[in-house]
Protein backbone atom coordinates (compact mmCIF):
# COMPACT_ATOMS: atom_id res chain seq x y z
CA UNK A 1 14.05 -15.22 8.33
CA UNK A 2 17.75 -14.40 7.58
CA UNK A 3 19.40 -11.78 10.09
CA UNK A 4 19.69 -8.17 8.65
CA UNK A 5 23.01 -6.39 8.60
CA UNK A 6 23.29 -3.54 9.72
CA UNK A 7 23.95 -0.56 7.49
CA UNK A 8 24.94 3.10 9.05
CA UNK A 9 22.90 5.68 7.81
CA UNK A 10 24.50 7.31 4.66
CA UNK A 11 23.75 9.44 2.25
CA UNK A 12 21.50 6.38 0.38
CA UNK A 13 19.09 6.00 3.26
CA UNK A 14 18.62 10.20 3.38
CA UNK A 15 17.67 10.41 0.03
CA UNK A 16 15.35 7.25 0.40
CA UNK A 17 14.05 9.42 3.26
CA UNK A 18 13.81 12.50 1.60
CA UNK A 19 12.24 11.08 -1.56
CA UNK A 20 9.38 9.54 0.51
CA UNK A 21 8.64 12.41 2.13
CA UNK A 22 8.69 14.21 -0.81
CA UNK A 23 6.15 11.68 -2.44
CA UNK A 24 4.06 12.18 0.49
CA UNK A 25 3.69 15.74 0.39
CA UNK A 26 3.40 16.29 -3.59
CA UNK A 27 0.30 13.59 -2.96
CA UNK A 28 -1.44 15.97 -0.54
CA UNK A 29 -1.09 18.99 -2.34
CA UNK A 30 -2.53 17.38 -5.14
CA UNK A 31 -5.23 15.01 -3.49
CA UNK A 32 -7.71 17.14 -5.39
CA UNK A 33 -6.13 16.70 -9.05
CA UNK A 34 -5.44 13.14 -8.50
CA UNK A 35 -9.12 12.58 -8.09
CA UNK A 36 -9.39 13.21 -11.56
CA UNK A 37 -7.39 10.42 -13.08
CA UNK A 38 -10.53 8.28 -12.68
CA UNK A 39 -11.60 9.19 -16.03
CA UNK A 40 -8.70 7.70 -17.79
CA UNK A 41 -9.78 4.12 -17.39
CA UNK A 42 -7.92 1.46 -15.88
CA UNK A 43 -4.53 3.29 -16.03
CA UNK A 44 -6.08 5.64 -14.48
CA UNK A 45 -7.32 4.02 -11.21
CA UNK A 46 -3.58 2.67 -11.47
CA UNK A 47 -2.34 6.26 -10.99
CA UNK A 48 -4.71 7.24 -8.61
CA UNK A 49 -4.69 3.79 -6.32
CA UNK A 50 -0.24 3.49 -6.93
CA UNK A 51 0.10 7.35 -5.69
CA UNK A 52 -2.74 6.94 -2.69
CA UNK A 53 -0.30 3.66 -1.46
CA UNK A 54 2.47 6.07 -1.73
CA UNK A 55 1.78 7.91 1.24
CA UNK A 56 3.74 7.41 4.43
CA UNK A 57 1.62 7.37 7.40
CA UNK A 58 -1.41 9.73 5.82
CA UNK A 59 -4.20 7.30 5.58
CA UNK A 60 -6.51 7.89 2.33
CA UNK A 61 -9.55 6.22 3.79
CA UNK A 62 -11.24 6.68 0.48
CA UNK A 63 -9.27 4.02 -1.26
CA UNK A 64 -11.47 1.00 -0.42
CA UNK A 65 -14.82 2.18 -0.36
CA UNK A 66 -13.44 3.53 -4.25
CA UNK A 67 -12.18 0.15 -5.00
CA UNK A 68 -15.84 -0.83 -4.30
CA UNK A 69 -18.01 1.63 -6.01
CA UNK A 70 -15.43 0.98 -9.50
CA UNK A 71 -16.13 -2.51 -8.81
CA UNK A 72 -20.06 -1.20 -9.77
CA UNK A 73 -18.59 1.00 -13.23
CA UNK A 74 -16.19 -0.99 -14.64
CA UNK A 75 -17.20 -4.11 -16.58
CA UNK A 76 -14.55 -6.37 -15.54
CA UNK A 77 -14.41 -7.02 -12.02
CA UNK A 78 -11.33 -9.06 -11.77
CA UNK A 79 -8.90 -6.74 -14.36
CA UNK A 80 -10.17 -4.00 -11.62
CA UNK A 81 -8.64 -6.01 -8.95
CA UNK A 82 -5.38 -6.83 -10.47
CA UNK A 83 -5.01 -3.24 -11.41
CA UNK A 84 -5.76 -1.79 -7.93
CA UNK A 85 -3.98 -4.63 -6.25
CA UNK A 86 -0.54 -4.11 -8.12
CA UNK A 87 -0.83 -0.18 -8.13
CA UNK A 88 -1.47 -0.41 -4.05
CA UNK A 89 1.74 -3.21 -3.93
CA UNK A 90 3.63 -0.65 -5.54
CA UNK A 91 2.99 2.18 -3.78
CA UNK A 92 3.32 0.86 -0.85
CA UNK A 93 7.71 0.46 -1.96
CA UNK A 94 7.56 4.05 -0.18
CA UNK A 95 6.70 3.35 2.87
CA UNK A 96 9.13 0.38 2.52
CA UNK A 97 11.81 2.91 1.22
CA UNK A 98 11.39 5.19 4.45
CA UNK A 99 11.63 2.58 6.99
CA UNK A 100 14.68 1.26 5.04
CA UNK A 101 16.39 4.55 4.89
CA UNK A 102 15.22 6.00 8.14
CA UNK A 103 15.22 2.66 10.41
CA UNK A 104 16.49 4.35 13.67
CA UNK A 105 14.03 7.57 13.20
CA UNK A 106 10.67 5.04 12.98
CA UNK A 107 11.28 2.47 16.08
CA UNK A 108 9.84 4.91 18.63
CA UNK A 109 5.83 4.32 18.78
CA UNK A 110 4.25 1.72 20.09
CA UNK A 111 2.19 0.89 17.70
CA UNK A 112 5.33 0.57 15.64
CA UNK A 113 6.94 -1.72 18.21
CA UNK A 114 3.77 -4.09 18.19
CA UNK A 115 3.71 -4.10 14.47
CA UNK A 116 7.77 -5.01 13.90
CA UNK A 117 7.54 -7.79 16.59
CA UNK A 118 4.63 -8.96 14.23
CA UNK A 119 6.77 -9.13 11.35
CA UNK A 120 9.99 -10.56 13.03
CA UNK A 121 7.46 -13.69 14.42
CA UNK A 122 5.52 -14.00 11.14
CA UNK A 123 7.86 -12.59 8.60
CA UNK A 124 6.31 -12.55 5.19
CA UNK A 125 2.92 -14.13 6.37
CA UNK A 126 2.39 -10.86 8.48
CA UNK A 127 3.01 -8.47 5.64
CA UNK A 128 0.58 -10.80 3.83
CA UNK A 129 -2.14 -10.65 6.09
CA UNK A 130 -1.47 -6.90 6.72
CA UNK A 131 -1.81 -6.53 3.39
CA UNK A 132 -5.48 -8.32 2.98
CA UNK A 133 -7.36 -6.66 5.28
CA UNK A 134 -8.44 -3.21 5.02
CA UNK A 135 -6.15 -1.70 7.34
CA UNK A 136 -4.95 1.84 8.07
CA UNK A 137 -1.76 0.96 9.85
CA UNK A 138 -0.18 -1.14 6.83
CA UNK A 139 2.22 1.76 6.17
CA UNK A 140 3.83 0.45 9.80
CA UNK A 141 4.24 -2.49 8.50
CA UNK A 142 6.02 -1.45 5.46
CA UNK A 143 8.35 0.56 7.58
CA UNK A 144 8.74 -2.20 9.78
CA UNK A 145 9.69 -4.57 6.99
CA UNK A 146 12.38 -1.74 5.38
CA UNK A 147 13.45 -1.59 8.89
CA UNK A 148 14.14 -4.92 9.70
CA UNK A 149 15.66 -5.50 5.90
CA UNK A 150 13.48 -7.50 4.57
CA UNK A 151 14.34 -8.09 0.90
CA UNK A 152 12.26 -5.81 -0.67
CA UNK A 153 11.41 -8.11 -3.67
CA UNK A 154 10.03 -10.46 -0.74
CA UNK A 155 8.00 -7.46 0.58
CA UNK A 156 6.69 -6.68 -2.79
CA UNK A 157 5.60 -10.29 -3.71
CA UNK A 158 3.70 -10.35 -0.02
CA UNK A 159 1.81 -7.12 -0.33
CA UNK A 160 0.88 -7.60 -3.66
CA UNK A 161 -0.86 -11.43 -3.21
CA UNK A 162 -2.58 -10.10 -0.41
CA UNK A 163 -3.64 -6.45 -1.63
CA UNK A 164 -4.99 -7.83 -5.57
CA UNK A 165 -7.03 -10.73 -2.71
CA UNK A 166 -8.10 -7.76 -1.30
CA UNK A 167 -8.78 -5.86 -4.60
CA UNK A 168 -10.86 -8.29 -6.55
CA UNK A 169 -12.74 -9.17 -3.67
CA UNK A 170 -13.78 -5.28 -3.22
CA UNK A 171 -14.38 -5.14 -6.89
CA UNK A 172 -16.75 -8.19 -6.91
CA UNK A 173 -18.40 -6.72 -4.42
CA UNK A 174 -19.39 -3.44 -6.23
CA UNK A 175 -20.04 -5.58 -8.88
CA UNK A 176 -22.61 -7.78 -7.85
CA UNK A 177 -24.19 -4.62 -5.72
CA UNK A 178 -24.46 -2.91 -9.01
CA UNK A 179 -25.85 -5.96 -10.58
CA UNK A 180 -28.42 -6.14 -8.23
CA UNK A 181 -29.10 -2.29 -7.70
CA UNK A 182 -29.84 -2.55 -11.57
CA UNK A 183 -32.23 -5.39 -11.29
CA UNK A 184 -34.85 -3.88 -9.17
C-alpha cells in the first residue's frame, strides 16, 4: 500500500468534517420520514439504504434485517442487491470523508486503533471483508481508511464488491423465505 502524505488540517478537511456531521444529524432527525421512502420502489430503498450508510458512528441496526424482509416483496432478488449494495457503498463516502478530514480527532479509541492496524496489514482486503459481513463497526473502518489516505476510489470499489455480496445474499434470503412461507 503506497505511504500517505501528510496533509495539515485546513479549511478542506473542516468542511469534510462539518458536512458529515451534518449528514449525520439531518439523518436522525428524520429517521422517521426516511422510513417512508420504501414505497417508492427501488429508488426508494436506494434513498433509504444510501442515507442509513451515511451515518458516522450511529449504527441503524435495521438495515439488514430490511434488506431481508425486501428480499421477500420485491420480485427481483438480485436488482435488490445491487441497489442496496451500491446505495450502502455510497453512503458509506461519509464516514470515509470524516476520517479523511478529521484524521487526528478519530485515532483515540481502541477499537479504532485495532481496526486501522487491520487496514494498514490488509489494506483493501480488510475494507472488503469489513464490508461483507454484517457489521456495526464498518463506519471505523471507513474512518480508518480516510485516515490513513486510502484513495477513496479504492475504498469505494472495496466496500461496494463486498456490501452488493452482502446485499444479494440478504435479498435471496428473504426471497426464498417468502417463497417458501407462501408454499405452505
Amino acid at each position: 500500500m503506497e505511504e500517505p502524505k501528510q496533509e495539515k488540517f485546513g479549511i478542506k478537511h473542516l468542511l469534510m468534517l462539518l458536512a458529515s456531521i451534518a449528514i449525520s444529524v439531518l439523518i436522525i432527525i428524520f429517521s422517521k420520514e426516511l422510513r417512508n421512502l420504501e414505497q417508492f420502489g427501488y429508488i426508494g430503498i436506494f434513498l433509504l439504504m444510501f442515507l442509513g450508510n451515511a451515518t458516522v458512528l450511529v449504527p441503524v441496526p435495521v438495515l439488514a434485517p430490511l434488506n431481508i424482509l425486501l428480499g421477500g416483496i420485491f420480485s427481483s432478488p438480485l436488482l435488490l442487491g445491487l441497489t442496496v449494495g451500491v446505495a450502502s457503498s455510497l453512503g458509506e463516502l461519509v464516514g470515509y470523508l470524516a476520517g479523511y478530514s478529521g484524521s487526528g480527532i478519530v485515532k483515540s479509541s481502541k477499537v479504532y486503533k485495532k481496526i486501522e492496524l487491520q487496514v494498514e496489514k490488509y489494506g483493501l482486503w480488510a475494507i472488503l471483508f469489513l464490508a461483507l459481513i454484517p457489521n456495526p463497526l464498518f463506519d471505523v473502518a471507513g474512518l480508518a481508511a480516510g485516515a490513513l489516505g486510502i484513495k477513496w476510489w479504492k475504498f469505494l470499489i472495496a466496500v461496494t464488491i463486498g456490501k452488493t455480496i452482502r446485499a444479494i445474499v440478504f435479498a435471496y434470503i428473504g426471497y426464498t423465505g417468502s417463497l417458501l412461507i407462501s408454499k405452505q
